[in-house]
N, C-alpha and C. Protein backbone atom coordinates (compact mmCIF):
# COMPACT_ATOMS: atom_id res chain seq x y z
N UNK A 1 182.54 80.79 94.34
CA UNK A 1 183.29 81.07 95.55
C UNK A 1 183.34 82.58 95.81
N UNK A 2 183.76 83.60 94.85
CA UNK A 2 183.78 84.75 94.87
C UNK A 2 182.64 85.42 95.06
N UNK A 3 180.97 84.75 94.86
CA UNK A 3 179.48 85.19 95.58
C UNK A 3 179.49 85.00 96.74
N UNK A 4 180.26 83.85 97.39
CA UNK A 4 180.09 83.17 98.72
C UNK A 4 180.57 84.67 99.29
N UNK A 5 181.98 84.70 99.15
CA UNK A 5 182.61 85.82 100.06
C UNK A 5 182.54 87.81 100.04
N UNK A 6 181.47 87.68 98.56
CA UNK A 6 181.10 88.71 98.50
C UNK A 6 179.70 89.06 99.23
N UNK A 7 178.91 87.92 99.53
CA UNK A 7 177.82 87.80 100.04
C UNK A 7 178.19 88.34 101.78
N UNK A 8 178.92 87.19 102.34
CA UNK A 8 179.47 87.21 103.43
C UNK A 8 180.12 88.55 103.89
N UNK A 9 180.77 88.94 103.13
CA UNK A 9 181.46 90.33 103.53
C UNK A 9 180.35 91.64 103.34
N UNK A 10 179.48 91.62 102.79
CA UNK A 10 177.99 92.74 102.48
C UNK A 10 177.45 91.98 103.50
N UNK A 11 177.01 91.07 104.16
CA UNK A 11 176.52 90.59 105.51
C UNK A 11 176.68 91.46 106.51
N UNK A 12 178.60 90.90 106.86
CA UNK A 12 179.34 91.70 107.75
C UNK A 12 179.24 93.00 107.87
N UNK A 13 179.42 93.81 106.50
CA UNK A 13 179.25 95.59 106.68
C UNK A 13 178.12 95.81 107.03
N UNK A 14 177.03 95.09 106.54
CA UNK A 14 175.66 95.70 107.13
C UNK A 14 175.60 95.58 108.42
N UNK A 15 176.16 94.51 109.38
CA UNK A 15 175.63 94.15 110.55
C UNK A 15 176.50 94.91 111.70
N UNK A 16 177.81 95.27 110.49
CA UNK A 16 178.77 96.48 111.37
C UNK A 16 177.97 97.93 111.43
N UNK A 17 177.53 98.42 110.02
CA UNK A 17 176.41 99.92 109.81
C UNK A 17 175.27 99.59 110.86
N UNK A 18 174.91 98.48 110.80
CA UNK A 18 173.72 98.77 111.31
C UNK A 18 173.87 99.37 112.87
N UNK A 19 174.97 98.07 113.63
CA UNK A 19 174.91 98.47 115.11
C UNK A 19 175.42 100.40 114.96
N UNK A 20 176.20 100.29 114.47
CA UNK A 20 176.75 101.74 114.84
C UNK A 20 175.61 102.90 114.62
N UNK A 21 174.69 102.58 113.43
CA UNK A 21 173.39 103.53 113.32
C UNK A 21 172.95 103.32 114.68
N UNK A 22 172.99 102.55 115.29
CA UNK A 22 171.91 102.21 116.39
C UNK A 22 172.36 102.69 117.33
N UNK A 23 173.76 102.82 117.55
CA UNK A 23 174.63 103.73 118.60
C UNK A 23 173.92 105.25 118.64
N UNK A 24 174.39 105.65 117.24
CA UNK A 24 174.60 107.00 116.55
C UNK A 24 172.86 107.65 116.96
N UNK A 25 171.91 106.18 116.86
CA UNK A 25 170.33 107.01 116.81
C UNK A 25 170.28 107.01 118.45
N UNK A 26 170.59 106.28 118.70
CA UNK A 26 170.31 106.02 120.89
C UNK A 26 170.92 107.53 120.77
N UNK A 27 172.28 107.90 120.62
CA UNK A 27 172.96 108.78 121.17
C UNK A 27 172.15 110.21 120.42
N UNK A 28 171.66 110.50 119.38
CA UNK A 28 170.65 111.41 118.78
C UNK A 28 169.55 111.58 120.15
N UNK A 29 168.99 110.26 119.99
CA UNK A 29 167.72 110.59 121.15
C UNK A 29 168.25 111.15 122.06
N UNK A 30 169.36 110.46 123.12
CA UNK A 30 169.14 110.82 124.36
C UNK A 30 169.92 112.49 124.15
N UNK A 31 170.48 112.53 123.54
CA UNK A 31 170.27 114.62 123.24
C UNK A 31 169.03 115.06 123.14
N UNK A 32 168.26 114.71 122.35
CA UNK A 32 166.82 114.94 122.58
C UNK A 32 165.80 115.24 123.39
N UNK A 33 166.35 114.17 124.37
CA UNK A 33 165.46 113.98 125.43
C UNK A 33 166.49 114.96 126.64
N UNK A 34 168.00 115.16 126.42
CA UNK A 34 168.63 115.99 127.15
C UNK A 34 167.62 117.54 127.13
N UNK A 35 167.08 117.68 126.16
CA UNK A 35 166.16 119.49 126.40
C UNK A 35 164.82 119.44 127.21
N UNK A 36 164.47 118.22 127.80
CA UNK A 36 163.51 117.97 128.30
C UNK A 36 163.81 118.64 129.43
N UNK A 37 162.66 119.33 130.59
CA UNK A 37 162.93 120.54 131.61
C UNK A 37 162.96 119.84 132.72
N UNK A 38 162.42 118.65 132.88
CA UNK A 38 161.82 118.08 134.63
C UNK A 38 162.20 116.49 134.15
N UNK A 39 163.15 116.10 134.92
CA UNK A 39 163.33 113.92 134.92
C UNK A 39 162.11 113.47 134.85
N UNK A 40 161.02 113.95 135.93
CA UNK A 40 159.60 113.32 135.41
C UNK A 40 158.95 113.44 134.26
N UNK A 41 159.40 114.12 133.06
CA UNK A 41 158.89 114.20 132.24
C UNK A 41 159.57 113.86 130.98
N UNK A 42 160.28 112.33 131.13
CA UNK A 42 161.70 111.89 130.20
C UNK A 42 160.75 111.19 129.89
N UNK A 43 160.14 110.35 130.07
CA UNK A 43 159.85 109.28 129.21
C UNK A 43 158.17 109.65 128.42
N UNK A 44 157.81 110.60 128.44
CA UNK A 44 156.72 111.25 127.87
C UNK A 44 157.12 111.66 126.72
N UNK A 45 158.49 111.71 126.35
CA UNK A 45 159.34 112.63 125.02
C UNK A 45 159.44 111.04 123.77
N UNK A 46 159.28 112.22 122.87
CA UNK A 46 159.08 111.27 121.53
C UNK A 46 160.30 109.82 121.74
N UNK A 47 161.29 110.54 121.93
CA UNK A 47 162.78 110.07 121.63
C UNK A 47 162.98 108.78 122.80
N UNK A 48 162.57 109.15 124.06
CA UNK A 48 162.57 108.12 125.02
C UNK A 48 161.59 107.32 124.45
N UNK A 49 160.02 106.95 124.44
CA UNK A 49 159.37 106.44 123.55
C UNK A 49 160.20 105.28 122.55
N UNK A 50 160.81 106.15 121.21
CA UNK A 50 161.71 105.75 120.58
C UNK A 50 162.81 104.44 121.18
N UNK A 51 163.57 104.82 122.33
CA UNK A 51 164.89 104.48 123.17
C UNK A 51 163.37 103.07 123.74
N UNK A 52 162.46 103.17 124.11
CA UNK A 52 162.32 102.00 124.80
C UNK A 52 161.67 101.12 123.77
N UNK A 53 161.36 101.06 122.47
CA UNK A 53 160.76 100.95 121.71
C UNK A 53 161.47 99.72 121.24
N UNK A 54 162.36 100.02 121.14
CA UNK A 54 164.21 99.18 120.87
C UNK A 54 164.31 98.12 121.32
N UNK A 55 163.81 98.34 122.86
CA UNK A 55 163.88 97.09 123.96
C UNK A 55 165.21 96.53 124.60
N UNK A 56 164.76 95.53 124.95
CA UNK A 56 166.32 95.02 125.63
C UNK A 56 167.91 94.70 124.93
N UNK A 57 167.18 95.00 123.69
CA UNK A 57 168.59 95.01 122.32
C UNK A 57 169.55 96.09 122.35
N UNK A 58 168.72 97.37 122.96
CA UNK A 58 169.31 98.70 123.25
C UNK A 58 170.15 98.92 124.43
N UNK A 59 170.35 97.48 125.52
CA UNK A 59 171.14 98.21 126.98
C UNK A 59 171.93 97.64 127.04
N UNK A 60 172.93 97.23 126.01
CA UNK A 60 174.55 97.37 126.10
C UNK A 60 174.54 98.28 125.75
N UNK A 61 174.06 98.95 124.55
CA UNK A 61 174.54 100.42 123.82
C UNK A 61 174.56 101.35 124.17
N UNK A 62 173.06 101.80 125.39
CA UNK A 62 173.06 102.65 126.02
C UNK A 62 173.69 102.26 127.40
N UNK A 63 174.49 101.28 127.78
CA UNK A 63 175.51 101.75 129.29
C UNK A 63 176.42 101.79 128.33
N UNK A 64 176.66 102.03 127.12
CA UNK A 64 178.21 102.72 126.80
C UNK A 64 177.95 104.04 127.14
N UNK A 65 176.46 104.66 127.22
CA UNK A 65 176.19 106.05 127.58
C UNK A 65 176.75 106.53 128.88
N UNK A 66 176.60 105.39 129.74
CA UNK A 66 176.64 105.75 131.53
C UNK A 66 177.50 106.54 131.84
N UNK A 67 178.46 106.56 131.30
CA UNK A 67 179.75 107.32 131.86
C UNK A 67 179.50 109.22 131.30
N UNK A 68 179.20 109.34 130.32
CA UNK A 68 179.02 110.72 129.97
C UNK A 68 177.95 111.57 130.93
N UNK A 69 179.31 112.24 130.81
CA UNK A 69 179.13 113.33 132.17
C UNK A 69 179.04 114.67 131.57
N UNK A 70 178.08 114.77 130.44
CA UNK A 70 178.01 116.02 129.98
C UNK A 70 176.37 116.30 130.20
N UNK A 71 176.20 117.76 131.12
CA UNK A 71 175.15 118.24 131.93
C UNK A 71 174.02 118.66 130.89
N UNK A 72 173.29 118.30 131.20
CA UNK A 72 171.90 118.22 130.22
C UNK A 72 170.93 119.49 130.83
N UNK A 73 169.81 120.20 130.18
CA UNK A 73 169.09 120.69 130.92
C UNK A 73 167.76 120.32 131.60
N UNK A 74 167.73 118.71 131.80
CA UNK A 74 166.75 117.95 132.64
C UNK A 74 167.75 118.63 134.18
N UNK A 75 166.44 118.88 134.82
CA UNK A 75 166.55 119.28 136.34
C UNK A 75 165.60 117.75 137.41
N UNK A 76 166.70 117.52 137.89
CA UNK A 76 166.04 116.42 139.17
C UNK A 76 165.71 117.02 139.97
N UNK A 77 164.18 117.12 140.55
CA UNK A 77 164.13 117.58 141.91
C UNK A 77 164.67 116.30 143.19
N UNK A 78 164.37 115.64 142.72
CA UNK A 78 164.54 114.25 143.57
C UNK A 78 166.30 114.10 143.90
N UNK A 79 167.24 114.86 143.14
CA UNK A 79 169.08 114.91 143.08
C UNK A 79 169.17 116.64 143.62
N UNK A 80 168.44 117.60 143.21
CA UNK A 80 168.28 119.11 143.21
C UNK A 80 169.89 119.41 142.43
N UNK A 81 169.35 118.75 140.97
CA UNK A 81 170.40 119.03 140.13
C UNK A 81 169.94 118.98 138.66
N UNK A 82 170.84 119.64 138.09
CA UNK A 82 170.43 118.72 136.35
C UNK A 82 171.45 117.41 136.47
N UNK A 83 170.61 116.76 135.33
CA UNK A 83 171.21 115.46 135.17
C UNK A 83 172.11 115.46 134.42
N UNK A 84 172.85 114.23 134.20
CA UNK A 84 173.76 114.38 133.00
C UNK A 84 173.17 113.69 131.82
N UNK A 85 173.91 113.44 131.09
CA UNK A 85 173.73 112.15 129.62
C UNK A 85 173.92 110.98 130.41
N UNK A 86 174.77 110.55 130.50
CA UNK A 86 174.95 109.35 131.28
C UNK A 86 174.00 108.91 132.03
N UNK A 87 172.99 109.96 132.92
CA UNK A 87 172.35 109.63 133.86
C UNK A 87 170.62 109.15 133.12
N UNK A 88 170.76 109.77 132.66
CA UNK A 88 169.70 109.83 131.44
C UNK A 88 169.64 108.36 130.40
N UNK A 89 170.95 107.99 130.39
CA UNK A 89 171.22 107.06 129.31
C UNK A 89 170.46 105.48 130.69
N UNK A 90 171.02 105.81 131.90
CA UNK A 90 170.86 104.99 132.81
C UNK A 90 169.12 104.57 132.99
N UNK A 91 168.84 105.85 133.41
CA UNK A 91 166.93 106.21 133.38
C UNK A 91 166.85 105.12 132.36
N UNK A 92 166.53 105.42 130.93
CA UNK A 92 166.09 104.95 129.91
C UNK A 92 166.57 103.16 129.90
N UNK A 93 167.86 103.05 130.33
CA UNK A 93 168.04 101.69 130.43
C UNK A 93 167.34 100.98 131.66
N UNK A 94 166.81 101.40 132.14
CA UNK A 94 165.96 101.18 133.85
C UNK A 94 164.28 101.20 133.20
N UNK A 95 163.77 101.92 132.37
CA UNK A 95 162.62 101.95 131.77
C UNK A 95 162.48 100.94 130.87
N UNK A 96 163.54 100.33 130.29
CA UNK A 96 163.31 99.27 129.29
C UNK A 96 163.86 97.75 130.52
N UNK A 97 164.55 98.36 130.90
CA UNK A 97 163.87 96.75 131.79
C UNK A 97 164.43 97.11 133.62
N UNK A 98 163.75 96.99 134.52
CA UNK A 98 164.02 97.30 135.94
C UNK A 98 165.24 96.80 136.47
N UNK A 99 166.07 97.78 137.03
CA UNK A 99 167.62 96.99 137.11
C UNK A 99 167.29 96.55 138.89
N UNK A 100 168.10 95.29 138.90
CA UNK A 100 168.00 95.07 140.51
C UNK A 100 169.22 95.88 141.45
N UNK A 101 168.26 97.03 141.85
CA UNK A 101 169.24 98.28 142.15
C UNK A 101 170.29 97.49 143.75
N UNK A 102 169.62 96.84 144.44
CA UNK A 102 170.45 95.74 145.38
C UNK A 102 171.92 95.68 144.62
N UNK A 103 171.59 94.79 143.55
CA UNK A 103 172.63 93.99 143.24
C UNK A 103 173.57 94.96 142.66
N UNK A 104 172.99 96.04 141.79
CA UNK A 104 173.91 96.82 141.51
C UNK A 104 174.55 98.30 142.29
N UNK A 105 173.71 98.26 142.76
CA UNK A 105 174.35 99.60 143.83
C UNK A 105 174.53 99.23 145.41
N UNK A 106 174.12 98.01 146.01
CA UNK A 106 174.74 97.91 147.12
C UNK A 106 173.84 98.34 148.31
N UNK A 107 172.89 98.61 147.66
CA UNK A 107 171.44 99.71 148.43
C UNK A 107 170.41 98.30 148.55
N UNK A 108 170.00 98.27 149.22
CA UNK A 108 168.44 97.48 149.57
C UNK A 108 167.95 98.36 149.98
N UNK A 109 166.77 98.36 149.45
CA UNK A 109 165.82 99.56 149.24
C UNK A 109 164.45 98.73 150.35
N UNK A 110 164.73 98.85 151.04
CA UNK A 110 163.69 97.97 151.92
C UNK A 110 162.55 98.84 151.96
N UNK A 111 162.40 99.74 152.67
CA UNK A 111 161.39 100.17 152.36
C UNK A 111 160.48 101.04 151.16
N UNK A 112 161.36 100.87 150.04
CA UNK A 112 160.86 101.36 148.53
C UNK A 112 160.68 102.55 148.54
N UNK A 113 161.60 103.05 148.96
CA UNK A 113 161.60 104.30 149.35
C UNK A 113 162.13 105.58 147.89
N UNK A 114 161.03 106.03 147.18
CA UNK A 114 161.64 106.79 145.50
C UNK A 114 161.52 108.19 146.17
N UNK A 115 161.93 108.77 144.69
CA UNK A 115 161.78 110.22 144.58
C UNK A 115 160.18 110.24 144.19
N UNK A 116 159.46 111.08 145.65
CA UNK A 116 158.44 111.48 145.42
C UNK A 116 157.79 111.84 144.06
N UNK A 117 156.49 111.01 143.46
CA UNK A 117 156.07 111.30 141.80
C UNK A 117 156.95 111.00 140.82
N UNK A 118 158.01 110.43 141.25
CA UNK A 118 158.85 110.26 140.02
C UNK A 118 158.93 108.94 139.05
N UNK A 119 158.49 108.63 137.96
CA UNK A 119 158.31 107.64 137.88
C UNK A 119 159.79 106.90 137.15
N UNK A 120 160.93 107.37 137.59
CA UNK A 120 162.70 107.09 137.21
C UNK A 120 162.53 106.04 138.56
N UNK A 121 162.51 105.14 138.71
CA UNK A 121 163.16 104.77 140.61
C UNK A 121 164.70 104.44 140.30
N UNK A 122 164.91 104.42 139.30
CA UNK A 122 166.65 104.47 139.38
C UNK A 122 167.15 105.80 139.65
N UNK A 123 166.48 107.13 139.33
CA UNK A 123 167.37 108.54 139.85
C UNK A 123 167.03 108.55 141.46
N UNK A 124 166.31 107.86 142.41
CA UNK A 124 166.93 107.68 143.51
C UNK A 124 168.30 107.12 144.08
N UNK A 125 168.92 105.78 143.22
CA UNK A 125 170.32 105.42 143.58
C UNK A 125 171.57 106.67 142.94
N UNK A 126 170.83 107.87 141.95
CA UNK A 126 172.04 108.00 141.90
C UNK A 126 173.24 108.37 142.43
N UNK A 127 173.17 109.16 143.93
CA UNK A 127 174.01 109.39 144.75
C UNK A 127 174.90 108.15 145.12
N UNK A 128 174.60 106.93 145.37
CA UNK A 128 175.14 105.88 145.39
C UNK A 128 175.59 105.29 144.28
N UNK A 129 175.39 105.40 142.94
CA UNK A 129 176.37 105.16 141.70
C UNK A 129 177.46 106.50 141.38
N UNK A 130 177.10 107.62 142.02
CA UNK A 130 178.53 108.50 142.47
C UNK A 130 179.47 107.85 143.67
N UNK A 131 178.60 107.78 144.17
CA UNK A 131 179.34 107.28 145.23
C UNK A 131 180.54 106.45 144.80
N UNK A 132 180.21 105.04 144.09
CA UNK A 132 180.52 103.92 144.28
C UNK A 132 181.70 104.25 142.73
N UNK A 133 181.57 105.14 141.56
CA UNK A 133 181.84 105.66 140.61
C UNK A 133 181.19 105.00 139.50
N UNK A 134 180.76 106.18 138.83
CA UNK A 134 179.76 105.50 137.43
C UNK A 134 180.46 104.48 136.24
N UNK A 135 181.63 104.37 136.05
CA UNK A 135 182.49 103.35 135.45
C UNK A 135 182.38 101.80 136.52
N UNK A 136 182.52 102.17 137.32
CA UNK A 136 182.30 100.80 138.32
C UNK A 136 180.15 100.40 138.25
N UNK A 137 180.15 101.02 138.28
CA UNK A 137 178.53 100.79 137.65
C UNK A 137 178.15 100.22 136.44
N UNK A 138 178.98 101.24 135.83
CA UNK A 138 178.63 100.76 134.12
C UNK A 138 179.27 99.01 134.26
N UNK A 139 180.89 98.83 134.76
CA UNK A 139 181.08 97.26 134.63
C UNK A 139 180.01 96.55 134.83
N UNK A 140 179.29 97.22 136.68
CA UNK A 140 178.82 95.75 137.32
C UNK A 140 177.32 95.18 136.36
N UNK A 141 176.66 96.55 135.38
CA UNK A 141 175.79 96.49 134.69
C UNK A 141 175.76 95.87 133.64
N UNK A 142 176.90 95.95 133.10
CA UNK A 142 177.26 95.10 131.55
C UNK A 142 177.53 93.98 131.89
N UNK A 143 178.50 93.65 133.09
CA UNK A 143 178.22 92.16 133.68
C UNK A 143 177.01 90.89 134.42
N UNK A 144 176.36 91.88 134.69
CA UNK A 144 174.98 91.61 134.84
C UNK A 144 173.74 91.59 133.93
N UNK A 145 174.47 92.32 132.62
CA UNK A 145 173.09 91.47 131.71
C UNK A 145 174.39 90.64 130.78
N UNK A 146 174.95 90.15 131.11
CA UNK A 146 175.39 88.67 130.56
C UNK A 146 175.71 87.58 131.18
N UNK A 147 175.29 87.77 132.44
CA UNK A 147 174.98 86.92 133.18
C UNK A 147 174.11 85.91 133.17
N UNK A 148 174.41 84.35 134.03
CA UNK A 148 173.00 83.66 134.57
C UNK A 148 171.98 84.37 135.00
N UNK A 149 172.33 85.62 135.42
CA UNK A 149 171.72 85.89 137.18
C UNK A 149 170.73 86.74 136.14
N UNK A 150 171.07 87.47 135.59
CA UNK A 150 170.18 88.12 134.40
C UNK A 150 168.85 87.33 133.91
N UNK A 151 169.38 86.20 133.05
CA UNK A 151 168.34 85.43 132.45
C UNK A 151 167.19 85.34 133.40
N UNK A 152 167.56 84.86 134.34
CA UNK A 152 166.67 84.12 135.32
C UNK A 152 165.68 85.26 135.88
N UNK A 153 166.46 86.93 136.07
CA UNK A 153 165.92 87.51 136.66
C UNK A 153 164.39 88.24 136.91
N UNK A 154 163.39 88.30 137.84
CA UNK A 154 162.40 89.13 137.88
C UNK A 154 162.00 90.17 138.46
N UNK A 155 161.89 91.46 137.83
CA UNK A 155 161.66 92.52 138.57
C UNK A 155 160.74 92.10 139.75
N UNK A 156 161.18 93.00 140.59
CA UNK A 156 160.29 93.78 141.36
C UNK A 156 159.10 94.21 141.12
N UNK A 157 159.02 95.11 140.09
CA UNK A 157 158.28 95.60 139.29
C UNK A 157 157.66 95.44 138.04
N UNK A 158 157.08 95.68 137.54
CA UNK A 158 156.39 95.34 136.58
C UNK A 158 155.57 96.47 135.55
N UNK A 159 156.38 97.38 134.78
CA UNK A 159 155.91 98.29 133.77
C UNK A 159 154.48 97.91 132.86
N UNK A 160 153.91 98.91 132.74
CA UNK A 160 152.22 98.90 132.05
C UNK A 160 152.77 99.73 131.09
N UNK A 161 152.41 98.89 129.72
CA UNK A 161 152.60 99.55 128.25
C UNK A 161 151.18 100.85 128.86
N UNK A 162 150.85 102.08 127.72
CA UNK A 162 150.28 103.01 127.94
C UNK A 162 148.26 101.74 127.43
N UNK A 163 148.98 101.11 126.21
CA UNK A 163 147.47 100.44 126.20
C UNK A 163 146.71 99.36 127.16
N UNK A 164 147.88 99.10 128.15
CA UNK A 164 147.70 98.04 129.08
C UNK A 164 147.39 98.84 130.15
N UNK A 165 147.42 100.32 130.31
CA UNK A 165 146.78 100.92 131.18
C UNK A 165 145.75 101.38 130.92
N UNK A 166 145.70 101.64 130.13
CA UNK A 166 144.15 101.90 129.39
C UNK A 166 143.28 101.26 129.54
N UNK A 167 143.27 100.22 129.04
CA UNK A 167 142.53 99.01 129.37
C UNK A 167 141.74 98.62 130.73
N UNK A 168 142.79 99.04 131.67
CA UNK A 168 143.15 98.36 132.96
C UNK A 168 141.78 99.51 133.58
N UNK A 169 142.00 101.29 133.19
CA UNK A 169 141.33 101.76 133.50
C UNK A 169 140.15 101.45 133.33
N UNK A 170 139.97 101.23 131.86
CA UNK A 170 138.47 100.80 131.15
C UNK A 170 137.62 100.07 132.35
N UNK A 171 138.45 99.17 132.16
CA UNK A 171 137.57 98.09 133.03
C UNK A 171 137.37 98.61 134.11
N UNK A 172 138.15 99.45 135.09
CA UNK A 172 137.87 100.07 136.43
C UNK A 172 136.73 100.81 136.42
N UNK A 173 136.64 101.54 135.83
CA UNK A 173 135.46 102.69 134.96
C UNK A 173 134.06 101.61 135.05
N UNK A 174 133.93 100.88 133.87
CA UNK A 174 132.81 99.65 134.01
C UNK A 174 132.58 98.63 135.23
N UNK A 175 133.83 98.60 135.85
CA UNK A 175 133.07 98.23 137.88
C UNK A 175 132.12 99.01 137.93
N UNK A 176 133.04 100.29 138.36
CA UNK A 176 132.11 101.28 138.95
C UNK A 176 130.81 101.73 138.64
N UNK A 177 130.71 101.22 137.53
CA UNK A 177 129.59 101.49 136.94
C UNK A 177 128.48 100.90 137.27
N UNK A 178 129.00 99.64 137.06
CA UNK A 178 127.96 98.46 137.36
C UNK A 178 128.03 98.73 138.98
N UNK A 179 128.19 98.79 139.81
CA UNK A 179 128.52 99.23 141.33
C UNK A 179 127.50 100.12 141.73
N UNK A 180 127.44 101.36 140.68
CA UNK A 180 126.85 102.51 140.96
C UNK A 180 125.46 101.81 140.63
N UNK A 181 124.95 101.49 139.40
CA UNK A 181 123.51 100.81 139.30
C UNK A 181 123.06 100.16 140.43
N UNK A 182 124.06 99.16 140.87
CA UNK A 182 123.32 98.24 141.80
C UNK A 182 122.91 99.27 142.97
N UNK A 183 123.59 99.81 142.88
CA UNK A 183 123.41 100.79 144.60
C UNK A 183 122.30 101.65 144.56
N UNK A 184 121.81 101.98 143.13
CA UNK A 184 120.42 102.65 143.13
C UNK A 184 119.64 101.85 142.47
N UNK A 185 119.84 100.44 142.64
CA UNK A 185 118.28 99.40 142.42
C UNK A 185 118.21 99.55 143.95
N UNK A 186 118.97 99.36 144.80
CA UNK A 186 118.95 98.65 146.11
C UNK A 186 118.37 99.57 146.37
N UNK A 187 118.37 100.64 146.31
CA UNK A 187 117.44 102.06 147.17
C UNK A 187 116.25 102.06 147.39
């Protein structure tokens, strides 16, 4: 009896250490990725990498980030600001899986309208998650991935791992190729 509950309780502490490491490392990275100079250039950094690496296990932990409002030296041209942590924590939770910015910010984006080159399309709503206040965001977000509406949901979009673009090129490359031959048999 006394293995049972010693077992059980070394279960429990690990599964308590572990989440909180996992807090403690998200919140490491996204400092990390806070020295990064340009938003377009967040997810090129080791640490973001890292943060999406995690996957969808990581975005309760990181919207406990949303709210920190401590100013980072990432500069948005797309806001003509630096970002914060919070905002950053948001990015990265938007890179690991596409939030339906509709449902959460109130915006229909009809004509898909981003920050020029930027490949964040969530630091376009953020004037509208000020707006609306980033605690009221963070709820409607944490309520929305425990949702039905969640499970079911499908981006818009659709992210290319870096080898799934690769690939994708490859093969574009070998059209053209074969394209280019035929066009100087035909000559």
């Amino acid at each position: 009896m006394k293995k049972t509950i010693l077992t059980f309780l070394i279960i429990i502490l690990n599964l308590n250490l572990s989440f909180s490491q996992t807090k403690s490392e998200i919140d490491s990275l996204l400092n990390g990725i806070s020295e990064t100079e340009n938003s377009k250039e967040i997810t090129k950094s080791e640490q973001a990498k890292k943060i999406i690496a995690f996957g969808e296990n990581s975005l309760t932990t990181l919207a406990e980030f949303f709210t920190d409002s401590t100013e980072t030296k990432v500069k948005s041209e797309c806001q003509e600001r630096n970002l914060t942590k919070g905002e950053i924590a948001i990015i990265m939770a938007d890179q690991i899986e596409f939030m339906p910015y509709g449902t959460l910010t109130g915006i229909q984006n009809c004509l898909l309208t981003f920050c020029k080159n930027n490949p964040n399309l969530v630091e376009y709503y953020f004037w509208a998650i000020k707006r609306d206040g980033v605690q009221n965001f963070q709820k409607k977000y944490i309520d929305w991935l425990k949702s039905d509406e969640h499970k079911k949901y499908t981006p818009l979009f659709v992210r290319k791992t870096e080898k799934e673009i690769e690939k994708q090129e490859k093969k574009k490359a070998r059209k053209e190729k074969r394209e280019k031959r035929r066009a100087e048999k035909n000559k």
